[in-house]
N, C-alpha and C. Protein backbone atom coordinates (compact mmCIF):
# COMPACT_ATOMS: atom_id res chain seq x y z
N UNK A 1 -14.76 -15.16 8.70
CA UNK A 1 -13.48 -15.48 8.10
C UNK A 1 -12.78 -16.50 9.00
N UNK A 2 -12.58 -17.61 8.59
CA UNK A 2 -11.94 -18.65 9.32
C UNK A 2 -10.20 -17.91 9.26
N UNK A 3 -9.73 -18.22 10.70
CA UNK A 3 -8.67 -17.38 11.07
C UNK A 3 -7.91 -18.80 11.09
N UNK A 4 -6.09 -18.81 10.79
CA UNK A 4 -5.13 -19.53 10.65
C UNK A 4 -4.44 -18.86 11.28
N UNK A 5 -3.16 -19.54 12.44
CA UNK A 5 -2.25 -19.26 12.68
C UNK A 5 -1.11 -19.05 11.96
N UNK A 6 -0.10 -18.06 11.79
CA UNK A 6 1.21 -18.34 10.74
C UNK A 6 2.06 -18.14 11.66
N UNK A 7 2.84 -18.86 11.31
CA UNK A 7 4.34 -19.53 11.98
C UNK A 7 5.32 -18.81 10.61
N UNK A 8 6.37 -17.43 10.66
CA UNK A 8 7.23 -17.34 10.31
C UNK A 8 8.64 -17.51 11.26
N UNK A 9 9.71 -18.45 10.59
CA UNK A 9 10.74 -18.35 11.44
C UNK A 9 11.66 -16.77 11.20
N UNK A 10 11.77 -16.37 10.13
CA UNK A 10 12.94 -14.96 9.85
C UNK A 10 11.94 -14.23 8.90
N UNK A 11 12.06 -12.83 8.84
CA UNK A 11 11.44 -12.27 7.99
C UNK A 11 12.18 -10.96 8.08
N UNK A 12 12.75 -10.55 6.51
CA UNK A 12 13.94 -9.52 6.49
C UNK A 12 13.32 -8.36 5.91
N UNK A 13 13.36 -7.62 5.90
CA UNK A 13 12.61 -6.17 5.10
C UNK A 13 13.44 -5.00 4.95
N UNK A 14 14.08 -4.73 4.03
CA UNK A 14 15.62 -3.90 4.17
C UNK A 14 15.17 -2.51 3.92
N UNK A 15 13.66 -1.63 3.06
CA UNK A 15 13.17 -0.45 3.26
C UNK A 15 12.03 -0.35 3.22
N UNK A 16 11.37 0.65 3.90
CA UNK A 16 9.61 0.44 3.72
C UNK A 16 9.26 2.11 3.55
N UNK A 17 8.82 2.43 2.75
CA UNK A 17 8.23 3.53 2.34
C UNK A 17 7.06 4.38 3.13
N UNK A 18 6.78 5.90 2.90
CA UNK A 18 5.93 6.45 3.66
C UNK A 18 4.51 5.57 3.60
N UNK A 19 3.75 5.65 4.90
CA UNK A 19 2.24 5.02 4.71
C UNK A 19 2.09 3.37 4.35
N UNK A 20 3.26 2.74 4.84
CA UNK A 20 3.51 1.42 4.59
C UNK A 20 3.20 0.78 5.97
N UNK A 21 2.50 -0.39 5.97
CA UNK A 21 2.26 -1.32 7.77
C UNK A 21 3.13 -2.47 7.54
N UNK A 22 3.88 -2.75 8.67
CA UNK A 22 3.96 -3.96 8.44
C UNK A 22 3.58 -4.85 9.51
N UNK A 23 2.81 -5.09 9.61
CA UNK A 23 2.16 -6.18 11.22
C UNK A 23 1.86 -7.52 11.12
N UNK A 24 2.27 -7.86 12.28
CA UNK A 24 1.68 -8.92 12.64
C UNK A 24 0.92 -9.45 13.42
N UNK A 25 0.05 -9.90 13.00
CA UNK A 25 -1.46 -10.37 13.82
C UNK A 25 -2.60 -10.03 12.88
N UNK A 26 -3.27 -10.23 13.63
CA UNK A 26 -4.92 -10.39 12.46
C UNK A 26 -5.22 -8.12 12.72
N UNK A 27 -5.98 -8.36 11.82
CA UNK A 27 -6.86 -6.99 11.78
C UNK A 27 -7.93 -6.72 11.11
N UNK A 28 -8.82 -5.94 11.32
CA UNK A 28 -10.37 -5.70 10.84
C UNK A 28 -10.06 -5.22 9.56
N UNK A 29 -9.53 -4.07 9.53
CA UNK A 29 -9.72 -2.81 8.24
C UNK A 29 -8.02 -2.85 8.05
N UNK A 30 -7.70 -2.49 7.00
CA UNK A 30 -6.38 -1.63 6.46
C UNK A 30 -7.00 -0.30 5.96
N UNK A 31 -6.82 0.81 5.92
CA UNK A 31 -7.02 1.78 5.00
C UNK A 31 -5.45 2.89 4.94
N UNK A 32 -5.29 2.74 3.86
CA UNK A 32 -3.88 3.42 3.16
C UNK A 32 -4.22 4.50 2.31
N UNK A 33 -3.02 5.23 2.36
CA UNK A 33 -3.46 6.70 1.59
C UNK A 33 -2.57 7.63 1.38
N UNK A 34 -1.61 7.78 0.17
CA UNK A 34 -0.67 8.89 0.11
C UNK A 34 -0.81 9.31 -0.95
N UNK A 35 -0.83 11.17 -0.94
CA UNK A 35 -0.53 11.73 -2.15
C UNK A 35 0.96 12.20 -2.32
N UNK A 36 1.73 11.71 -3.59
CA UNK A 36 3.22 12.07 -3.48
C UNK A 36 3.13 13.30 -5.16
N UNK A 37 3.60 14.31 -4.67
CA UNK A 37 4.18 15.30 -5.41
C UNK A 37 5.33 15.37 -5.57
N UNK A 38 6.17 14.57 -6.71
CA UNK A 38 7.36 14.58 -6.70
C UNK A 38 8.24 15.53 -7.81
N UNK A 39 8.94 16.61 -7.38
CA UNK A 39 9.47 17.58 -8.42
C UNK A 39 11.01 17.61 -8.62
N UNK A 40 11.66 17.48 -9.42
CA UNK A 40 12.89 17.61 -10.27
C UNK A 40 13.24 18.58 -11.35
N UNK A 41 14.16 19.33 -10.24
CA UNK A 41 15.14 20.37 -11.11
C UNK A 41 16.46 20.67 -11.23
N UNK A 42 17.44 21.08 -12.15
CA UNK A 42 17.98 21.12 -12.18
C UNK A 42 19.10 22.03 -11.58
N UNK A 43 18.03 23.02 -11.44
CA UNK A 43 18.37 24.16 -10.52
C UNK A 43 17.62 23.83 -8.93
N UNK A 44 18.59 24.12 -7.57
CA UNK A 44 17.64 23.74 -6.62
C UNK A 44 17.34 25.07 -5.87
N UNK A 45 15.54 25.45 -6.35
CA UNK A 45 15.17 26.49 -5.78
C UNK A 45 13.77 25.92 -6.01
N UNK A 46 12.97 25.95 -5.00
CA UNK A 46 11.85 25.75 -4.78
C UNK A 46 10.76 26.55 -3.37
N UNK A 47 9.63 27.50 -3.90
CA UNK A 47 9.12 27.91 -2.93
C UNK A 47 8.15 27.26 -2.54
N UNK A 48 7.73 26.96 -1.56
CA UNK A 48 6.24 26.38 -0.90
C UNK A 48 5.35 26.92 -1.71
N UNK A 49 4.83 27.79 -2.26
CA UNK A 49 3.85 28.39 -2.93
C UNK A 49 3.95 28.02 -4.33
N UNK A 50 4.65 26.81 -4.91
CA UNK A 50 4.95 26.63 -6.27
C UNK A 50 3.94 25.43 -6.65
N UNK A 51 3.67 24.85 -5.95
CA UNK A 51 3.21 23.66 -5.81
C UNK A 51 2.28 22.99 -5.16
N UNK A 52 0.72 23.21 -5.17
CA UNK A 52 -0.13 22.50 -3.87
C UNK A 52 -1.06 21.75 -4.41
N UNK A 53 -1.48 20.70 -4.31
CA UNK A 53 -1.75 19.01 -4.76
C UNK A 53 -3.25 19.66 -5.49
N UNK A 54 -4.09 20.54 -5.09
CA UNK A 54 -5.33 20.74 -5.51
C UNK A 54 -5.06 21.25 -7.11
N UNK A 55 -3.82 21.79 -7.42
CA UNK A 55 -3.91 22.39 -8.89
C UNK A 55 -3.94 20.97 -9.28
N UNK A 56 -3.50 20.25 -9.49
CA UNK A 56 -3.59 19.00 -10.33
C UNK A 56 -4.41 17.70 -9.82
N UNK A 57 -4.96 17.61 -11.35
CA UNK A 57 -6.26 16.68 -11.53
C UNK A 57 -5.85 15.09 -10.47
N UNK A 58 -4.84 14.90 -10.63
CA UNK A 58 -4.35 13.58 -9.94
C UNK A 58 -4.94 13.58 -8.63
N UNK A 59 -4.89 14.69 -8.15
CA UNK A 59 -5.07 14.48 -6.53
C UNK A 59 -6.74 14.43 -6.46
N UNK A 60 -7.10 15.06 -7.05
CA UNK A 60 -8.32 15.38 -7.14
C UNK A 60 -9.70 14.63 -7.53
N UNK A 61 -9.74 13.90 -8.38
CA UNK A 61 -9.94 13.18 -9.43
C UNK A 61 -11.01 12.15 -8.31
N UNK A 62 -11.95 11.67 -8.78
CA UNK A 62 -12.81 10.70 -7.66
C UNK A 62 -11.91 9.24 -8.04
N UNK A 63 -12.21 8.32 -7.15
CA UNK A 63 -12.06 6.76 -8.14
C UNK A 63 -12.93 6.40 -7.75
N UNK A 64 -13.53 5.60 -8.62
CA UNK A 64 -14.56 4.70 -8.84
C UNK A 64 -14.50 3.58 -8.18
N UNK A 65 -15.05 3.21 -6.90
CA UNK A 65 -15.29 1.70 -6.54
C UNK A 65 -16.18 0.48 -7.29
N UNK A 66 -15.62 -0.17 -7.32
CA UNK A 66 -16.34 -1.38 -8.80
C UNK A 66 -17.49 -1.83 -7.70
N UNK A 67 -18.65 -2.26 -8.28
CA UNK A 67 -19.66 -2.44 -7.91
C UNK A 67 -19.94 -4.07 -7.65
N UNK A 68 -20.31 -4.14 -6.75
CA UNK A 68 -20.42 -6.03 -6.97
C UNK A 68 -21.82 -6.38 -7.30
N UNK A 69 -22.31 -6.71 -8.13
CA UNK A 69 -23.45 -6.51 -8.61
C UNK A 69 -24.55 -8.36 -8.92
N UNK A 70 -23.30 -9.22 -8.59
CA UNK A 70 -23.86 -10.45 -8.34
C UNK A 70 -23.59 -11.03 -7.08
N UNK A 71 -24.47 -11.93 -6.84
CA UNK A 71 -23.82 -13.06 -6.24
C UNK A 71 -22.30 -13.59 -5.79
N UNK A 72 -21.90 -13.24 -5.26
CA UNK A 72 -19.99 -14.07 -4.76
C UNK A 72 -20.54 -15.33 -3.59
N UNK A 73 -19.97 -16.39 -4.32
CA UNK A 73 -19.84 -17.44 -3.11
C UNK A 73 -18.33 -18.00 -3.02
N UNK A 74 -17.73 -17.95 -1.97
CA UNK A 74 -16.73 -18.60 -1.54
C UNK A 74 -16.34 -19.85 -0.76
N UNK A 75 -16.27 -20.73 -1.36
CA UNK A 75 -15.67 -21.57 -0.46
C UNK A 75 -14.04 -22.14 -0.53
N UNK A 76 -13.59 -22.13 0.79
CA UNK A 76 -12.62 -22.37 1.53
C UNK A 76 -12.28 -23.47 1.81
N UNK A 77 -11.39 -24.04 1.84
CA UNK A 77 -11.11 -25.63 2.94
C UNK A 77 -9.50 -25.48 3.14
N UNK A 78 -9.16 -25.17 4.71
CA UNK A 78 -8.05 -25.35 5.07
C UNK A 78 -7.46 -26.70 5.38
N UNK A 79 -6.75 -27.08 5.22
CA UNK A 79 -6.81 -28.76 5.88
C UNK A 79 -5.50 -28.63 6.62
N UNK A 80 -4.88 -27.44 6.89
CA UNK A 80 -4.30 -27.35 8.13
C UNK A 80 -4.54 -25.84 9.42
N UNK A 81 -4.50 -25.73 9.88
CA UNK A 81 -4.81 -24.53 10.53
C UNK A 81 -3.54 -23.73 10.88
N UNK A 82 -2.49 -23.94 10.27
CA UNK A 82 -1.27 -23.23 10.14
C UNK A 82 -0.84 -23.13 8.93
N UNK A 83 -0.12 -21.95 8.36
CA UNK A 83 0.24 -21.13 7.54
C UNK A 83 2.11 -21.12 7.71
N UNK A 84 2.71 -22.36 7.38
CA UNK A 84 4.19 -22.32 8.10
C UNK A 84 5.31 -21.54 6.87
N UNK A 85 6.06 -20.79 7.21
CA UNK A 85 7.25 -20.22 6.12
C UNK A 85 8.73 -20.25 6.89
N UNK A 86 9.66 -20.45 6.40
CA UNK A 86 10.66 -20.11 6.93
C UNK A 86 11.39 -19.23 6.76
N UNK A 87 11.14 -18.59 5.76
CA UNK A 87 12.28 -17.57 5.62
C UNK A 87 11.51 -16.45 4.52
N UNK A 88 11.33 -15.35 4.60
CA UNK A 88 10.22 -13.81 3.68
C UNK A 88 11.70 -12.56 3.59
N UNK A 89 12.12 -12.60 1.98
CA UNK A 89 12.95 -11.52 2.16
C UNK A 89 12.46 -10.67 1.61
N UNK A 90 12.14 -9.31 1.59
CA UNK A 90 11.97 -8.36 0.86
C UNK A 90 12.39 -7.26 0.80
N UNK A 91 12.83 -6.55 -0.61
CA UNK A 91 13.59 -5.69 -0.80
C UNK A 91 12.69 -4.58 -0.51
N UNK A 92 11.96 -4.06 -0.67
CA UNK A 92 11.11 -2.77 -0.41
C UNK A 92 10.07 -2.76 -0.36
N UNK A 93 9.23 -2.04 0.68
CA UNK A 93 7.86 -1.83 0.32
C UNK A 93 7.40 -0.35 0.50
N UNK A 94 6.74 -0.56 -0.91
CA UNK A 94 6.55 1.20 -1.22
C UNK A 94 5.06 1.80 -0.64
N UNK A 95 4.89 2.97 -0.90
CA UNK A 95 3.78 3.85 -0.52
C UNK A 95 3.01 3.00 -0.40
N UNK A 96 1.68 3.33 0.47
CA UNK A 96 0.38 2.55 0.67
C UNK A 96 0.05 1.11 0.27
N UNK A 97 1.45 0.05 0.92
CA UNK A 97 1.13 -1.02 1.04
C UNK A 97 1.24 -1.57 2.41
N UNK A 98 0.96 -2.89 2.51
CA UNK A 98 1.04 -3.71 3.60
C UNK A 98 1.60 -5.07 3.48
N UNK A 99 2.52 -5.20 4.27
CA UNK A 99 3.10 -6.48 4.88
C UNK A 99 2.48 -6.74 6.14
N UNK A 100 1.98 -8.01 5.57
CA UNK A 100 1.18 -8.56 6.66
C UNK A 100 1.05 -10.33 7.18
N UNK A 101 1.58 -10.76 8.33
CA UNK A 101 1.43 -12.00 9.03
C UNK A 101 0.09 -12.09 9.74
N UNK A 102 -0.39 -12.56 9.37
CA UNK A 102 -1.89 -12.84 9.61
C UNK A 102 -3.34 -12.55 8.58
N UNK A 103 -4.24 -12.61 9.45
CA UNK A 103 -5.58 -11.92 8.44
C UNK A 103 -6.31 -10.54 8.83
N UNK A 104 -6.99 -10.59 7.20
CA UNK A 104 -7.51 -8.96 6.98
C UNK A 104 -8.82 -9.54 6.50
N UNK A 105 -9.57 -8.60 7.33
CA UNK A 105 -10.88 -8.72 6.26
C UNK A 105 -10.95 -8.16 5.31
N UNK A 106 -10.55 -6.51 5.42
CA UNK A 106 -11.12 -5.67 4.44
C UNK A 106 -9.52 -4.64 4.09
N UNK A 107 -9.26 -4.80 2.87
CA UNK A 107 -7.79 -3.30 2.82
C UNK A 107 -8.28 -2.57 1.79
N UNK A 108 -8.35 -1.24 2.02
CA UNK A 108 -8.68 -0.65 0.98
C UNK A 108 -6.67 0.41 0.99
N UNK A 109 -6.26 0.35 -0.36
CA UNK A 109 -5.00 1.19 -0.67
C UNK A 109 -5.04 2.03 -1.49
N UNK A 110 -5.27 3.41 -1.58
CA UNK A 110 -5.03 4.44 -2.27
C UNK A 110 -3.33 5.30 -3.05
N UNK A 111 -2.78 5.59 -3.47
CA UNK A 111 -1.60 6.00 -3.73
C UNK A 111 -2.02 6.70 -5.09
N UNK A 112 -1.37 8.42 -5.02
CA UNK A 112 -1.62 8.85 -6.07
C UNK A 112 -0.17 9.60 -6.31
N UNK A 113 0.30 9.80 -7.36
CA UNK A 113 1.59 10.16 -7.81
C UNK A 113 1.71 11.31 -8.66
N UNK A 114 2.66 12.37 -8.94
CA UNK A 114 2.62 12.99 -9.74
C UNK A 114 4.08 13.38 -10.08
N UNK A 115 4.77 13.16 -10.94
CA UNK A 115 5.90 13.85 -11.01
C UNK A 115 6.55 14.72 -12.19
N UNK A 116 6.88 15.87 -11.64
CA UNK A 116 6.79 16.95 -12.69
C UNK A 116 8.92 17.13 -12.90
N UNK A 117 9.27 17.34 -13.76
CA UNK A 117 10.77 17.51 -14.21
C UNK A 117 10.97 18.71 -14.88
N UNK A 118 11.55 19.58 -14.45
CA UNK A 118 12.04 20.77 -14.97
C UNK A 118 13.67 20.76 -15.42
N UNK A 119 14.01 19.95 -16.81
CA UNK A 119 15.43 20.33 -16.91
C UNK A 119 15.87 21.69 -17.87
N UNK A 120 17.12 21.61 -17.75
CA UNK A 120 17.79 22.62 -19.14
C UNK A 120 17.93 21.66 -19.85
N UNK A 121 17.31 22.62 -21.05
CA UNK A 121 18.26 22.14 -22.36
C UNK A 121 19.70 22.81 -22.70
């Protein structure tokens, strides 16, 4: 992987969520990974024993990595060896992502969600 320097002058990030990176510099691997069980009631009573990620299929569930099954050729041509920005605002970054100044070879990001709502009628 041909590596580029990046030159940011400001870079603002106002919230970043559980299992979120934000780095700078190069890196080999990313690997990310959150399971969020999120519950809403109207009444607030909740026991630890109400709720554990294995009853539901979400958590559970395999995923399928896609297969690369041909040929990939890439070619590249930098015609500068810097990467210049002046200014990166961002409002949030959520579960199992990455903000990143520099290079990655490889990110693998997982995030699985579930959210259950118990109101009155």
């Amino acid at each position: 992987m041909p590596f580029r320097t990046s030159k940011v002058q400001r870079i603002d990030i106002l919230q970043t969520g559980d299992s979120t990176v934000f780095q700078i510099g190069d890196s080999e691997e990313h690997n990310l990974h959150a399971d969020v069980l999120a519950v809403q009631r109207e009444e607030v009573t909740f026991f630890e024993s109400d709720y554990t990620l294995d009853r539901f299929a979400t958590f559970c569930a395999d995923i399928t990595q896609p297969v690369v099954d041909e040929p990939l050729e890439i070619i590249t041509l930098n015609e500068s060896p810097f990467i210049r920005v002046e200014f990166v605002n961002i409002q949030s970054v959520v579960t199992s992502s990455v903000v990143q100044i520099g290079s990655t070879v490889s990110t693998y990001a997982e995030s699985r969600v579930k959210t259950i709502r118990h109101l009155a009628r």
